[in-house]
Every structure is written in structure tokens, then in C-alpha cells.
PDB file of N, CA and C in Angstrom:
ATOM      1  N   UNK A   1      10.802 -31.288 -52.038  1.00  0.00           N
ATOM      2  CA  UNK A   1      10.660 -31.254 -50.592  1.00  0.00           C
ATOM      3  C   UNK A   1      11.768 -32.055 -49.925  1.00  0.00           C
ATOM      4  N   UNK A   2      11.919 -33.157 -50.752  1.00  0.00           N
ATOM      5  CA  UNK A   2      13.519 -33.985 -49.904  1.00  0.00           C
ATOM      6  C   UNK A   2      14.645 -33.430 -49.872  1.00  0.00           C
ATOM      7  N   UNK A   3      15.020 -32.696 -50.717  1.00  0.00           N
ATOM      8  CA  UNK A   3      15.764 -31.882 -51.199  1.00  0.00           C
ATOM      9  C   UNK A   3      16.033 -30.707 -50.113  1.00  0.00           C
ATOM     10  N   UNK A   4      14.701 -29.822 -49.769  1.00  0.00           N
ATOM     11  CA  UNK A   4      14.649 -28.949 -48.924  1.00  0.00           C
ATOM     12  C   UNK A   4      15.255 -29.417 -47.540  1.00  0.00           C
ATOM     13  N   UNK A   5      14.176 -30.695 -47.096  1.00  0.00           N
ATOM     14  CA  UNK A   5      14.453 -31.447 -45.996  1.00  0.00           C
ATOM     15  C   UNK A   5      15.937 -31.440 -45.526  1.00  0.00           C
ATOM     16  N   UNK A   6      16.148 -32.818 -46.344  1.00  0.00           N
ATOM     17  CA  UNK A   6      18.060 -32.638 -46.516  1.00  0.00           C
ATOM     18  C   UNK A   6      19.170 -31.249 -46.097  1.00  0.00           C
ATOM     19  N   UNK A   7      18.829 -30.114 -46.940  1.00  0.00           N
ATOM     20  CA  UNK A   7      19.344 -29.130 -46.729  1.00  0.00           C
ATOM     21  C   UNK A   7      19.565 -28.682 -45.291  1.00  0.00           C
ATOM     22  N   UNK A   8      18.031 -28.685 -44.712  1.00  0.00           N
ATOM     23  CA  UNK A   8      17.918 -28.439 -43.292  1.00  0.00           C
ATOM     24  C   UNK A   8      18.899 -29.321 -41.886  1.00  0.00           C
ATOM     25  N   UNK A   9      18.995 -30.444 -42.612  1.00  0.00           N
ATOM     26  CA  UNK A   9      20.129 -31.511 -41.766  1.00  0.00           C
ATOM     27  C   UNK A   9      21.241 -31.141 -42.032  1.00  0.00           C
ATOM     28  N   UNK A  10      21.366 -30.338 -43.041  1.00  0.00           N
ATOM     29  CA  UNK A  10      22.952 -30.797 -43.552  1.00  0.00           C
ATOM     30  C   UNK A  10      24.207 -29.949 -42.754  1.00  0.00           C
ATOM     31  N   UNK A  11      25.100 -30.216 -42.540  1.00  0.00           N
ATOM     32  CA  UNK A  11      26.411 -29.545 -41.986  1.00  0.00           C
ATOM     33  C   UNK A  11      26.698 -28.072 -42.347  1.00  0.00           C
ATOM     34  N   UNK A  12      26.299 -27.698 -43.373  1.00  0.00           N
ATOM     35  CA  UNK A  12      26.854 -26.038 -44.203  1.00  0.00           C
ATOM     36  C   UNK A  12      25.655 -25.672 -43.514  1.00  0.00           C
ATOM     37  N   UNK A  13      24.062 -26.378 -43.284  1.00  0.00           N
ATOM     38  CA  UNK A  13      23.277 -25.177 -42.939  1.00  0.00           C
ATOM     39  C   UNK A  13      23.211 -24.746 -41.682  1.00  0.00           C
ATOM     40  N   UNK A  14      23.457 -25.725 -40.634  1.00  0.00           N
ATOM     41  CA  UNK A  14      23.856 -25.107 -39.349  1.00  0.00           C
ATOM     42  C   UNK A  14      24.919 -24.779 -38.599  1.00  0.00           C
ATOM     43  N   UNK A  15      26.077 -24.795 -39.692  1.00  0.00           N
ATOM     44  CA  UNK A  15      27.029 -24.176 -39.665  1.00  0.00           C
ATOM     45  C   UNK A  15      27.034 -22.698 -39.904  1.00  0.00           C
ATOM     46  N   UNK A  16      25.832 -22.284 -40.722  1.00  0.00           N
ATOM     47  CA  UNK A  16      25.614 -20.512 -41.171  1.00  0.00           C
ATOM     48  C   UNK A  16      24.750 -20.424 -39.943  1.00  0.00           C
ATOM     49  N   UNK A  17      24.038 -21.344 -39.505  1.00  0.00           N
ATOM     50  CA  UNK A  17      23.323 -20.893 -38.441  1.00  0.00           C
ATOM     51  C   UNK A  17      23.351 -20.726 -37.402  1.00  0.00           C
ATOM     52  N   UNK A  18      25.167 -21.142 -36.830  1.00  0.00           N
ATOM     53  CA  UNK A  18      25.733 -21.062 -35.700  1.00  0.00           C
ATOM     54  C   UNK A  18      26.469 -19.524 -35.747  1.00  0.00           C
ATOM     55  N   UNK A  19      26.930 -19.503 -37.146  1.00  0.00           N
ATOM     56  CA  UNK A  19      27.504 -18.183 -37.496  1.00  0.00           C
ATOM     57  C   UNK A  19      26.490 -16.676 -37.145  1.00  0.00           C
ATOM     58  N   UNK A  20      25.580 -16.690 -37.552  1.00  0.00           N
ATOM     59  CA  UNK A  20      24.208 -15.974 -37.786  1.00  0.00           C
ATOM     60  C   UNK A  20      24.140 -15.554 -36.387  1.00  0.00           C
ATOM     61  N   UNK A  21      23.492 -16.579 -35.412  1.00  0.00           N
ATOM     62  CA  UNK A  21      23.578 -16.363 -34.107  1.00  0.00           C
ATOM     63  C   UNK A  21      24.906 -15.918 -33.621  1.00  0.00           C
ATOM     64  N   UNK A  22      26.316 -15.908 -33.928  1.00  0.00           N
ATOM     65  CA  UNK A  22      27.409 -15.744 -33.140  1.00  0.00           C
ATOM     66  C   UNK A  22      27.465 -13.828 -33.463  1.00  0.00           C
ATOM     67  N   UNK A  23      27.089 -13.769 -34.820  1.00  0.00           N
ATOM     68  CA  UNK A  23      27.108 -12.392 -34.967  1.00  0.00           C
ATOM     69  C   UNK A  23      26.297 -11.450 -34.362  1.00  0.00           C
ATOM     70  N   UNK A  24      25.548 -12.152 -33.949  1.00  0.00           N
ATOM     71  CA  UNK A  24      23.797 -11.715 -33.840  1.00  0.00           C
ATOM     72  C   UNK A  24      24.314 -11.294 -32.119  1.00  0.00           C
ATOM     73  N   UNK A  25      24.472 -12.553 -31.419  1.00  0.00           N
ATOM     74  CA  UNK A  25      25.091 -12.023 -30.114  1.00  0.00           C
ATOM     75  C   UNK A  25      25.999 -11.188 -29.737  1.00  0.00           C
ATOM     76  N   UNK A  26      27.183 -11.103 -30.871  1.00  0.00           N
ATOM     77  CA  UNK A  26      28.174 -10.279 -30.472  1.00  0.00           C
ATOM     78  C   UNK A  26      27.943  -8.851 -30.912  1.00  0.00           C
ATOM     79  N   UNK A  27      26.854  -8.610 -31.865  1.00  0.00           N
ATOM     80  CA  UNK A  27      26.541  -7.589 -32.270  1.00  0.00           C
ATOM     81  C   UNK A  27      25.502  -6.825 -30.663  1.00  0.00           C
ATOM     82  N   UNK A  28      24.498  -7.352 -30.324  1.00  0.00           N
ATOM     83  CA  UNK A  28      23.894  -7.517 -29.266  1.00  0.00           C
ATOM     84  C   UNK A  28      24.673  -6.891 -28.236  1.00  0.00           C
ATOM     85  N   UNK A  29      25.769  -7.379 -27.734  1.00  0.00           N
ATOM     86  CA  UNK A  29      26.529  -7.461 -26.535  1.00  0.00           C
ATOM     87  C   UNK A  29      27.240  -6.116 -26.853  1.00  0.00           C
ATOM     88  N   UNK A  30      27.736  -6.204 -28.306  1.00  0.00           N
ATOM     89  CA  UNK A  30      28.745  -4.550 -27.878  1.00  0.00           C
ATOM     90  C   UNK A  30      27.313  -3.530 -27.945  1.00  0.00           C
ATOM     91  N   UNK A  31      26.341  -3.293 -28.484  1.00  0.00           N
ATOM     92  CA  UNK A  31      25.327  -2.473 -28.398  1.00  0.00           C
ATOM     93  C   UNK A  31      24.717  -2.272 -26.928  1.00  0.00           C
ATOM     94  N   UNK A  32      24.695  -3.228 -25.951  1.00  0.00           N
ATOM     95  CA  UNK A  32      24.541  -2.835 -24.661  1.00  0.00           C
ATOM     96  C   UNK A  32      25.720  -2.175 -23.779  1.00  0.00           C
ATOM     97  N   UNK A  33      27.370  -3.083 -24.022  1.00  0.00           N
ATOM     98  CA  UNK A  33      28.246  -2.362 -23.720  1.00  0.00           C
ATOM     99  C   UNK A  33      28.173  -0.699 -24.076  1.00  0.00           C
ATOM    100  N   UNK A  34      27.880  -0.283 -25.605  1.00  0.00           N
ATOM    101  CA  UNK A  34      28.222   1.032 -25.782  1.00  0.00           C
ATOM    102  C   UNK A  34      27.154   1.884 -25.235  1.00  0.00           C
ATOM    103  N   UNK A  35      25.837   1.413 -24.901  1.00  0.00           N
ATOM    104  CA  UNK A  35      25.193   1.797 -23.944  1.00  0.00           C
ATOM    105  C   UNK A  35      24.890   2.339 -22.997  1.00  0.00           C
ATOM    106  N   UNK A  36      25.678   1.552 -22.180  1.00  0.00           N
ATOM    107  CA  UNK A  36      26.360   1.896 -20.807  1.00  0.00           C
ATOM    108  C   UNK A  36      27.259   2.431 -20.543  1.00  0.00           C
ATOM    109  N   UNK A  37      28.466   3.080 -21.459  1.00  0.00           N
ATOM    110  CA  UNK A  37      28.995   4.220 -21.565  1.00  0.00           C
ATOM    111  C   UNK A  37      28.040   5.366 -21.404  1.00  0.00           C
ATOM    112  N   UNK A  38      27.812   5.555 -23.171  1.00  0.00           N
ATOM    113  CA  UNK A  38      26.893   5.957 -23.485  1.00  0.00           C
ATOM    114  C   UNK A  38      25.826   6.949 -22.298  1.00  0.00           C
ATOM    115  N   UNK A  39      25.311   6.153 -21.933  1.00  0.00           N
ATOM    116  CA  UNK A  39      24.593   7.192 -20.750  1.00  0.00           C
ATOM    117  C   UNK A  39      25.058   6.907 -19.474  1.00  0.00           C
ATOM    118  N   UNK A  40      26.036   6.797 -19.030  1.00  0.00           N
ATOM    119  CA  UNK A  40      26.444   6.532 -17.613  1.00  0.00           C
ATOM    120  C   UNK A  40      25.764   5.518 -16.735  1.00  0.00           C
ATOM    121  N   UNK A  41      25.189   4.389 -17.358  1.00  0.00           N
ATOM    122  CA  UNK A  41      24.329   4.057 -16.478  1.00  0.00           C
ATOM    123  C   UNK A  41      25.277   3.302 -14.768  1.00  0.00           C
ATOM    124  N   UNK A  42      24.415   3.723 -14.352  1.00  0.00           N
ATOM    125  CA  UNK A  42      25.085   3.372 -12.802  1.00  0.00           C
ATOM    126  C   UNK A  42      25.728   4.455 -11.962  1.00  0.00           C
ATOM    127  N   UNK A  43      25.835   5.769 -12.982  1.00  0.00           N
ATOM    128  CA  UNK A  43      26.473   6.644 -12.141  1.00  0.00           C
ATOM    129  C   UNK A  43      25.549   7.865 -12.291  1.00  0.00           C
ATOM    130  N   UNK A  44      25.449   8.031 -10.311  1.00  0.00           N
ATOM    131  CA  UNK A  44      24.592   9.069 -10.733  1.00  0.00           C
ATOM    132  C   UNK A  44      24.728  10.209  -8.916  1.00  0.00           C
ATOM    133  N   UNK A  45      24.479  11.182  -8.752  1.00  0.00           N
ATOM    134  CA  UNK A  45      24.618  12.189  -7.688  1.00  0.00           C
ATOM    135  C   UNK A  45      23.342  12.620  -6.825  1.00  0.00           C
ATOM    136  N   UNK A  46      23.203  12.515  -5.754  1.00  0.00           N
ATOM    137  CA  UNK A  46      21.987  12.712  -5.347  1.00  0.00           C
ATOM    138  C   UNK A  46      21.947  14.745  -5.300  1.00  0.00           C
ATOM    139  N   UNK A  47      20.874  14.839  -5.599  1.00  0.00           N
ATOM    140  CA  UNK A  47      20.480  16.508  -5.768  1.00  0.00           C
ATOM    141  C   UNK A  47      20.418  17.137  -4.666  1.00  0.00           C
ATOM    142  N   UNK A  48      21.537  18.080  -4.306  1.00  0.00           N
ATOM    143  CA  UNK A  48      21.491  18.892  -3.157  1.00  0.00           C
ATOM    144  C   UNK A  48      20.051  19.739  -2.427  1.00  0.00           C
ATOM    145  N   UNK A  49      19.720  19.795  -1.049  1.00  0.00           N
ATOM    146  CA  UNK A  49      18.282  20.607  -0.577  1.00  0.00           C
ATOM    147  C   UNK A  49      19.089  22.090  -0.645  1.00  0.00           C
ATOM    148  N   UNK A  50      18.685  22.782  -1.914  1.00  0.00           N
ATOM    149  CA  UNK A  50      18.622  24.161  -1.804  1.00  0.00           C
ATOM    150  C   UNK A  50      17.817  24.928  -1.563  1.00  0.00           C
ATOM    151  N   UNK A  51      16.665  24.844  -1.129  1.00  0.00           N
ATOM    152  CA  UNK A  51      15.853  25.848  -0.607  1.00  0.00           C
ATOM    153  C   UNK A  51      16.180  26.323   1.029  1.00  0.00           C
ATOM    154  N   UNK A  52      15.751  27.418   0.371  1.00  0.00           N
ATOM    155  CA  UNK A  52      16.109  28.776   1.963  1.00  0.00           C
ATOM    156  C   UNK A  52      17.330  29.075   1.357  1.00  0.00           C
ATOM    157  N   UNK A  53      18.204  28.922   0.424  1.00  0.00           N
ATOM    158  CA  UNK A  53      19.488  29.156   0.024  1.00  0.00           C
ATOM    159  C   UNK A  53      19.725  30.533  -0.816  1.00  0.00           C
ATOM    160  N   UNK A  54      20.511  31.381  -0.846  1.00  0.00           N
ATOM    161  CA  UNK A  54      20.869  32.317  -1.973  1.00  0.00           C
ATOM    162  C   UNK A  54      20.821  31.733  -3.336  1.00  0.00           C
ATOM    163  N   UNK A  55      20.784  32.356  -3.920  1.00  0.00           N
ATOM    164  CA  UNK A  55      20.759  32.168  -5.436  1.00  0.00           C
ATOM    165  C   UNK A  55      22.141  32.225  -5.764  1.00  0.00           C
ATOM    166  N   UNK A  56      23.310  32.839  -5.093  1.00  0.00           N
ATOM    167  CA  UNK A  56      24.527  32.779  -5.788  1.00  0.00           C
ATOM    168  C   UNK A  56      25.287  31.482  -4.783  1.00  0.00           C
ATOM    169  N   UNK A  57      24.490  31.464  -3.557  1.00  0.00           N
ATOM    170  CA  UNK A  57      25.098  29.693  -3.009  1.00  0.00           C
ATOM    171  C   UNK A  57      25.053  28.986  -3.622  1.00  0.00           C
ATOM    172  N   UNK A  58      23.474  28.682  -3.965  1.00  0.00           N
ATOM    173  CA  UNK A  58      22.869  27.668  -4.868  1.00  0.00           C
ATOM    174  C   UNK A  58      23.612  27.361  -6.156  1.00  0.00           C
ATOM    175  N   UNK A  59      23.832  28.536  -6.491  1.00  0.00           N
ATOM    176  CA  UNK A  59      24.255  28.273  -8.138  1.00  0.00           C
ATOM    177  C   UNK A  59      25.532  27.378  -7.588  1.00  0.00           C
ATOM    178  N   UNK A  60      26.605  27.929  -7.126  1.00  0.00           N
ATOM    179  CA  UNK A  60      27.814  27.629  -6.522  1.00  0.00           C
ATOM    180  C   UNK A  60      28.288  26.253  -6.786  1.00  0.00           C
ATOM    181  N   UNK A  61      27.023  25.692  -5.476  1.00  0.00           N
ATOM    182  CA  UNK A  61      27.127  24.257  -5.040  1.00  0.00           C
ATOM    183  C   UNK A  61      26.408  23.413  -6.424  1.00  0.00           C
ATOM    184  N   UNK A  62      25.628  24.083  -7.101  1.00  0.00           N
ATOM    185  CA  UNK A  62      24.421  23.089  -8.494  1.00  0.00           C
ATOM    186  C   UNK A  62      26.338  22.842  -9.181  1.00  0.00           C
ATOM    187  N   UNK A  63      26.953  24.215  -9.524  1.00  0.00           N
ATOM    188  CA  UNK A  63      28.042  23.691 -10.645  1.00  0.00           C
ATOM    189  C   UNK A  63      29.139  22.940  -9.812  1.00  0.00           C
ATOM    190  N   UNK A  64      29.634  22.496  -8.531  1.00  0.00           N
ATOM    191  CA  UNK A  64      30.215  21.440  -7.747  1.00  0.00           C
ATOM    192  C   UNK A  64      29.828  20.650  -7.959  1.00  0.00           C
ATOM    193  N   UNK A  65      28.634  20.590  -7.809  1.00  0.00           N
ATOM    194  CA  UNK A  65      27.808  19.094  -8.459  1.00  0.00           C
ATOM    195  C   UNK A  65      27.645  18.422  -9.752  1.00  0.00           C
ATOM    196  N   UNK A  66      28.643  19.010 -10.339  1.00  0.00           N
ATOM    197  CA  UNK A  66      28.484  19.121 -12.166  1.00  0.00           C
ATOM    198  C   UNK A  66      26.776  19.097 -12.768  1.00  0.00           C
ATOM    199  N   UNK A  67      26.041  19.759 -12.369  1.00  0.00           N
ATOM    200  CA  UNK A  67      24.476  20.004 -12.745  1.00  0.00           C
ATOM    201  C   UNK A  67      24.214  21.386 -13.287  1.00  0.00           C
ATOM    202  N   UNK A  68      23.223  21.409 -14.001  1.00  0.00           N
ATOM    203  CA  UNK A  68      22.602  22.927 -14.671  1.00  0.00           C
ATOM    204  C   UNK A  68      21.608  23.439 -13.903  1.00  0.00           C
ATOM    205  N   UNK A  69      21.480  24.346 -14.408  1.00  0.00           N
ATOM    206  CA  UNK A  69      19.948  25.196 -13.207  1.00  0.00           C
ATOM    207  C   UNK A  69      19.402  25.916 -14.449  1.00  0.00           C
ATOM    208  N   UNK A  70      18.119  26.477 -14.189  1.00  0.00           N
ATOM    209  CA  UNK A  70      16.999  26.764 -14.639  1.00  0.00           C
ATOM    210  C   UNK A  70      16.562  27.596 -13.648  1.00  0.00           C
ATOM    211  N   UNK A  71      16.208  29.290 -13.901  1.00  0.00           N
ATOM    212  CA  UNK A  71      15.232  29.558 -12.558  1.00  0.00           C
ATOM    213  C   UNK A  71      13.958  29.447 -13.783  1.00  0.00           C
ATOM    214  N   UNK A  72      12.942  28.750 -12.701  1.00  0.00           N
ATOM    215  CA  UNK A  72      11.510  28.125 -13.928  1.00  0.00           C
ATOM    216  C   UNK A  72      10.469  28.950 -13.282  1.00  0.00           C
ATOM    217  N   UNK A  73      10.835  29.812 -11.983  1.00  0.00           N
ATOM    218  CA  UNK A  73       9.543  30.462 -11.859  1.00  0.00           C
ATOM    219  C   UNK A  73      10.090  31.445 -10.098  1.00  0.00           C
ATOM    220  N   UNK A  74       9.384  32.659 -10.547  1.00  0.00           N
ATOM    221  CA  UNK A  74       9.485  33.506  -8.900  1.00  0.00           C
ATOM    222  C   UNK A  74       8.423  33.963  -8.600  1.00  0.00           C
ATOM    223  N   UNK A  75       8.187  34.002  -7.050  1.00  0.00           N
ATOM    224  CA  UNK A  75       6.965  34.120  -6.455  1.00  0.00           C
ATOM    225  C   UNK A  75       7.330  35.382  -5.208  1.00  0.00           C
ATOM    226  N   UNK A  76       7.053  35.738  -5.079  1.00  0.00           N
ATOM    227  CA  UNK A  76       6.688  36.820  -3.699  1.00  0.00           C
ATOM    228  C   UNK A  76       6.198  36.449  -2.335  1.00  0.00           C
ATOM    229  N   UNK A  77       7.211  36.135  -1.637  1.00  0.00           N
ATOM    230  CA  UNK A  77       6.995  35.965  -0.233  1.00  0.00           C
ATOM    231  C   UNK A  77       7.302  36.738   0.654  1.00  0.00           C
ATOM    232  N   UNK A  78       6.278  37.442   1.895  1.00  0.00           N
ATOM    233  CA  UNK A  78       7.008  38.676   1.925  1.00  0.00           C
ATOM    234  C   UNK A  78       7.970  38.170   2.693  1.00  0.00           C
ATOM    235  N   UNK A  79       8.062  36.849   4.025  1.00  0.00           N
ATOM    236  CA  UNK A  79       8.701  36.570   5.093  1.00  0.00           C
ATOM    237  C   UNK A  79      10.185  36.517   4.455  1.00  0.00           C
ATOM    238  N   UNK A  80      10.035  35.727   3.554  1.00  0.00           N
ATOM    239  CA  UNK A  80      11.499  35.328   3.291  1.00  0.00           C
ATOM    240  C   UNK A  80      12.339  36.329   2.100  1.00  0.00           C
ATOM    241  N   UNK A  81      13.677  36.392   2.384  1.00  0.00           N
ATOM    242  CA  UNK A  81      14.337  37.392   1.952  1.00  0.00           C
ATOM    243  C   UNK A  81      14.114  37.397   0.815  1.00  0.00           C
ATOM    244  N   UNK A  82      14.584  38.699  -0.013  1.00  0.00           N
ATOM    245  CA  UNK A  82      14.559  38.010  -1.660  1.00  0.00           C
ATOM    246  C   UNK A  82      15.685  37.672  -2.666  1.00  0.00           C
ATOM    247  N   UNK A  83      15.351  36.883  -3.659  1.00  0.00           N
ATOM    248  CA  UNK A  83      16.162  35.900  -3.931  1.00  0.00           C
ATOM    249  C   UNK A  83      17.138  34.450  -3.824  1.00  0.00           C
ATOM    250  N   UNK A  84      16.213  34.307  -2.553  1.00  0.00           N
ATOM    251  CA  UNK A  84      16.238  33.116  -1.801  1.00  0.00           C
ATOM    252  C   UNK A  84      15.536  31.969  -2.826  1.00  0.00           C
ATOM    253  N   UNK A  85      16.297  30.604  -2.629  1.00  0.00           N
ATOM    254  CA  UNK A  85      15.080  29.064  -3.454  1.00  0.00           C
ATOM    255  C   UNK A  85      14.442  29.059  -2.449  1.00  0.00           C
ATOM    256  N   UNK A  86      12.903  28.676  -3.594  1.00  0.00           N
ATOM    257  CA  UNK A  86      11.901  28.339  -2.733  1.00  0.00           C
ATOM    258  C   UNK A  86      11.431  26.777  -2.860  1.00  0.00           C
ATOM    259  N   UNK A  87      11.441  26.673  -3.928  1.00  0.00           N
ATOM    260  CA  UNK A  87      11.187  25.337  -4.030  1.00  0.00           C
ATOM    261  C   UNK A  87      12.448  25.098  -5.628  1.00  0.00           C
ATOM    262  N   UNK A  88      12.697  23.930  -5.803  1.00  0.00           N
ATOM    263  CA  UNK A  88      13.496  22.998  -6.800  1.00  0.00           C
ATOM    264  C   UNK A  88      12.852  21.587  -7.598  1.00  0.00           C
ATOM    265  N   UNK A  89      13.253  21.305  -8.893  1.00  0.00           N
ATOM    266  CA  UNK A  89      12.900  20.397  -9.046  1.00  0.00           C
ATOM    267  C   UNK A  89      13.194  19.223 -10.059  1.00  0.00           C
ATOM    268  N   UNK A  90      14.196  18.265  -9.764  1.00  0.00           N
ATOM    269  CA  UNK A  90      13.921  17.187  -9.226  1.00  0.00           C
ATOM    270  C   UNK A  90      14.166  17.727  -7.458  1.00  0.00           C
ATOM    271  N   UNK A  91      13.531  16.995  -6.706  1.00  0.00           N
ATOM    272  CA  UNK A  91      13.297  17.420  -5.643  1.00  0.00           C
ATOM    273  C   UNK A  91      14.878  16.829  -4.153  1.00  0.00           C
ATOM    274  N   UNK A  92      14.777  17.459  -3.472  1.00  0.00           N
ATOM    275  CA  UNK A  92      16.469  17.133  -3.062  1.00  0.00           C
ATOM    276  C   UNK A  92      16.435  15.463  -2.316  1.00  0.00           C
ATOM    277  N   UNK A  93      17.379  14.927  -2.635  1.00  0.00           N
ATOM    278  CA  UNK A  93      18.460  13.443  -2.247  1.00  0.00           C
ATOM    279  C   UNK A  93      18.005  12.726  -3.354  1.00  0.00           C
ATOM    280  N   UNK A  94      17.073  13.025  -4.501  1.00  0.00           N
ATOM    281  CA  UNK A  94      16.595  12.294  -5.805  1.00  0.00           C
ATOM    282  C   UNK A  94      17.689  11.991  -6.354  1.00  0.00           C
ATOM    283  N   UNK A  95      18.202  10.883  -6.325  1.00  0.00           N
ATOM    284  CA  UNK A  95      19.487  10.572  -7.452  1.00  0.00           C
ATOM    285  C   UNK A  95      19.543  10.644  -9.383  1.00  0.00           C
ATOM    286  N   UNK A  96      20.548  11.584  -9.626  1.00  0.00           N
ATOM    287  CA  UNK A  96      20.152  11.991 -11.057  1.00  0.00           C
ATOM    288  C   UNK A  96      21.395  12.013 -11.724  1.00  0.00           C
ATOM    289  N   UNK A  97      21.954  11.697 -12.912  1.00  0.00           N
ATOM    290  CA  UNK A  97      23.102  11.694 -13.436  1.00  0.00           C
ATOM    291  C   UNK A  97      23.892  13.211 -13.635  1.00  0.00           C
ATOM    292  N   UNK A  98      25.212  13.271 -13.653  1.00  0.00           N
ATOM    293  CA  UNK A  98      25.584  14.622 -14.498  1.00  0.00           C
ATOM    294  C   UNK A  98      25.421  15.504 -15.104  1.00  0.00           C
ATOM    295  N   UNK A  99      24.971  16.920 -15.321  1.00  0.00           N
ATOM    296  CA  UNK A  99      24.886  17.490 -16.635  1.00  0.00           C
ATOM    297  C   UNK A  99      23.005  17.446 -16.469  1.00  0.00           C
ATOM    298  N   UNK A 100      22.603  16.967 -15.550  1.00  0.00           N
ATOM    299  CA  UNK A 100      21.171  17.841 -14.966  1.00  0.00           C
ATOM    300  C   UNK A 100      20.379  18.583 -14.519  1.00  0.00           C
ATOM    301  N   UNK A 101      19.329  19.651 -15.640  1.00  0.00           N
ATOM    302  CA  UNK A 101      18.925  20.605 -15.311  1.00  0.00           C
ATOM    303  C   UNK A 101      18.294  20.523 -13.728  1.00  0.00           C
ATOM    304  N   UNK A 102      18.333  21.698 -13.172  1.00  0.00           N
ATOM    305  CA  UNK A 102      17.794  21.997 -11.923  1.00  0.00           C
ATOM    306  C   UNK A 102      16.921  22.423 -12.196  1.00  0.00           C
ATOM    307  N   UNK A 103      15.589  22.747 -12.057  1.00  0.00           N
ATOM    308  CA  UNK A 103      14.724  23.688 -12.407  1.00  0.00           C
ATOM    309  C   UNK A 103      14.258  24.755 -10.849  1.00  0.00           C
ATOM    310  N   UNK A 104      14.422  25.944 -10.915  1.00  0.00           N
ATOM    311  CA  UNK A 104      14.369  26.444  -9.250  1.00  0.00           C
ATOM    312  C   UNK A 104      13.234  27.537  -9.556  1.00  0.00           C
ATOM    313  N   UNK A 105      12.321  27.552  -8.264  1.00  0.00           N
ATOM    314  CA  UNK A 105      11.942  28.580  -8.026  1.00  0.00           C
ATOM    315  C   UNK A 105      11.982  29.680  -6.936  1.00  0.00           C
ATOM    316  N   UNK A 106      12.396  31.169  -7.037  1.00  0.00           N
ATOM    317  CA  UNK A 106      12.795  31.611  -6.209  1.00  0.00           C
ATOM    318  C   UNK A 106      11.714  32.669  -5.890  1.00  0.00           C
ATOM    319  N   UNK A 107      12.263  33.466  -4.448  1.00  0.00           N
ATOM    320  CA  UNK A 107      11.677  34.876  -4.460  1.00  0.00           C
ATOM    321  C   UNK A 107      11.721  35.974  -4.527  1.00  0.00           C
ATOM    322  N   UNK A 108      11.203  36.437  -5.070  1.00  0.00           N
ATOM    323  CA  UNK A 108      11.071  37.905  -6.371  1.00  0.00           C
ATOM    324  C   UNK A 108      11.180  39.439  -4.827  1.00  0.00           C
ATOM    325  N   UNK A 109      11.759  40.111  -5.879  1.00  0.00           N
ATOM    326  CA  UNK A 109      12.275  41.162  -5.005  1.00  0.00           C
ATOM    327  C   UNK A 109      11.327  41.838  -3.848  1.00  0.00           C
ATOM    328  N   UNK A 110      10.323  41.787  -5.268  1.00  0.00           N
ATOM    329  CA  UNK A 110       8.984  43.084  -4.922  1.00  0.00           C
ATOM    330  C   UNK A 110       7.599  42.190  -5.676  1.00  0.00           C
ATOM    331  N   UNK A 111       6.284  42.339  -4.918  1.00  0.00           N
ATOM    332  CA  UNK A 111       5.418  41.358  -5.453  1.00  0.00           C
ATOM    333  C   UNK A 111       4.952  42.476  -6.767  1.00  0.00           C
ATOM    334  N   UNK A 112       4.167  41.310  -7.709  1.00  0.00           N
ATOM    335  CA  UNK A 112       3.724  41.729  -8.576  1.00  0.00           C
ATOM    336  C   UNK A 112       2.656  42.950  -9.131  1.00  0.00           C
ATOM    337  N   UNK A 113       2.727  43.649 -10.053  1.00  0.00           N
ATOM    338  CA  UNK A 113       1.709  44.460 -10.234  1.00  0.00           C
ATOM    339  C   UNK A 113       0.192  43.502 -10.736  1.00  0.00           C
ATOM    340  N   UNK A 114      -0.674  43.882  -9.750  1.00  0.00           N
ATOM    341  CA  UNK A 114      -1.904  43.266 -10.286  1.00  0.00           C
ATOM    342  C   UNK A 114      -2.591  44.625 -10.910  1.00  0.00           C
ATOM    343  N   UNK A 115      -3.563  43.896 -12.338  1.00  0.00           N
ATOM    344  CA  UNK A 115      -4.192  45.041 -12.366  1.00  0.00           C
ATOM    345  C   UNK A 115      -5.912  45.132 -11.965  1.00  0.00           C
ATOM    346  N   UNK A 116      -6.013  46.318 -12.105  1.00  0.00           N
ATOM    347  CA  UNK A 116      -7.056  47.035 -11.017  1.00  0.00           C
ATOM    348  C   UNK A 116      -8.413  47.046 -11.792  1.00  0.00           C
ATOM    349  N   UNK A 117      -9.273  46.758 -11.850  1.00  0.00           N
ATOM    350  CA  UNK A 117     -10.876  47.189 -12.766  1.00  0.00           C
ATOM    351  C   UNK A 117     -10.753  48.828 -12.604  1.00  0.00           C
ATOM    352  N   UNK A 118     -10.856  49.530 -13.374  1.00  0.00           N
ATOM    353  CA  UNK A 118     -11.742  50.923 -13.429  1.00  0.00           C
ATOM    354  C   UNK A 118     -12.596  50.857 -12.310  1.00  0.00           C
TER     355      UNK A 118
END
């Protein structure tokens, strides 16, 4: 146990233990640096209001914006023209990084066939 003790005081052991920690931090520090490359953090575009918009505006302005689109769903309205956005989503001035799907829903040419009971 004196032996152990000793060790614990001695110059070589908190000398590895200054080392240990120096790696430990610098290892630490570039892993948050590459991080923040990594996913852009801090940079990011607020999402244009495309609804009431064409579908070939929309697209237009989504790839100006360096963003992807998705149409995720169409609905039948008779008022509004067709192929117009109806709704989007992340929803518009939401700030979102680069290279983010849009997900849109628009309106469909002609409404749907429902079917009928016998």
C-alpha cells in the first residue's frame, strides 16, 4: 500500500496524467471542430412561402435555394387552379440548412374517382 501511495505522488504519475488529459482534450476539441463542418452548423436558409404558387415556379425558386422537394400528397380543390402548392412542409420562414427536402402538397387536375355501393 506505501508503495501504491508513493506512486500516486510521484512526478512520472502525474506527468502521464497531464499527458492523458492533454490528449483527451485535444482529441475532444478537433471532434467538435470536425463537427461543425461536418453539418454546417450555423448555416442555414429560411424556407420560401410557396403556396398559391405553380409547381414549375416552385420547383424553380426550392433549387435557388439549394433545397429538394417532394410532392408528398394532391388534393382537389375545385377554386384553385390545378397544380398549384397547397400546403408545404417544413412550413415557410422555418430556418433549415442546405440540401432540404421540401415536402409539398398540391392540386390535382381532376378530383378523385370515389367508388359507388351497387
Amino acid at each position: 500500500m506505501k508503495i501504491l501511495n508513493s506512486y500516486f505522488f510521484s512526478r512520472s504519475f502525474w506527468k502521464n496524467v497531464l499527458y492523458a488529459l492533454g490528449i483527451l482534450l485535444f482529441f475532444l476539441f478537433f471532434t467538435v471542430s470536425c463537427l461543425k463542418i461536418y453539418t454546417h452548423h450555423g448555416r442555414s436558409s429560411a424556407v420560401p412561402d410557396l403556396t398559391d404558387m405553380s409547381l414549375e415556379d416552385a420547383i424553380h425558386l426550392i433549387e435557388e435555394k439549394k433545397f429538394r422537394h417532394e410532392i408528398f400528397d394532391s388534393q382537389y380543390i375545385a377554386e384553385k387552379l390545378p397544380g398549384v402548392i397547397l400546403d408545404q412542409h417544413p412550413l415557410p420562414t422555418t430556418l433549415v440548412k442546405k440540401n432540404r427536402k421540401i415536402f409539398l402538397t398540391i392540386n390535382a387536375s381532376s378530383p378523385g374517382e370515389t367508388e359507388m355501393p351497387n
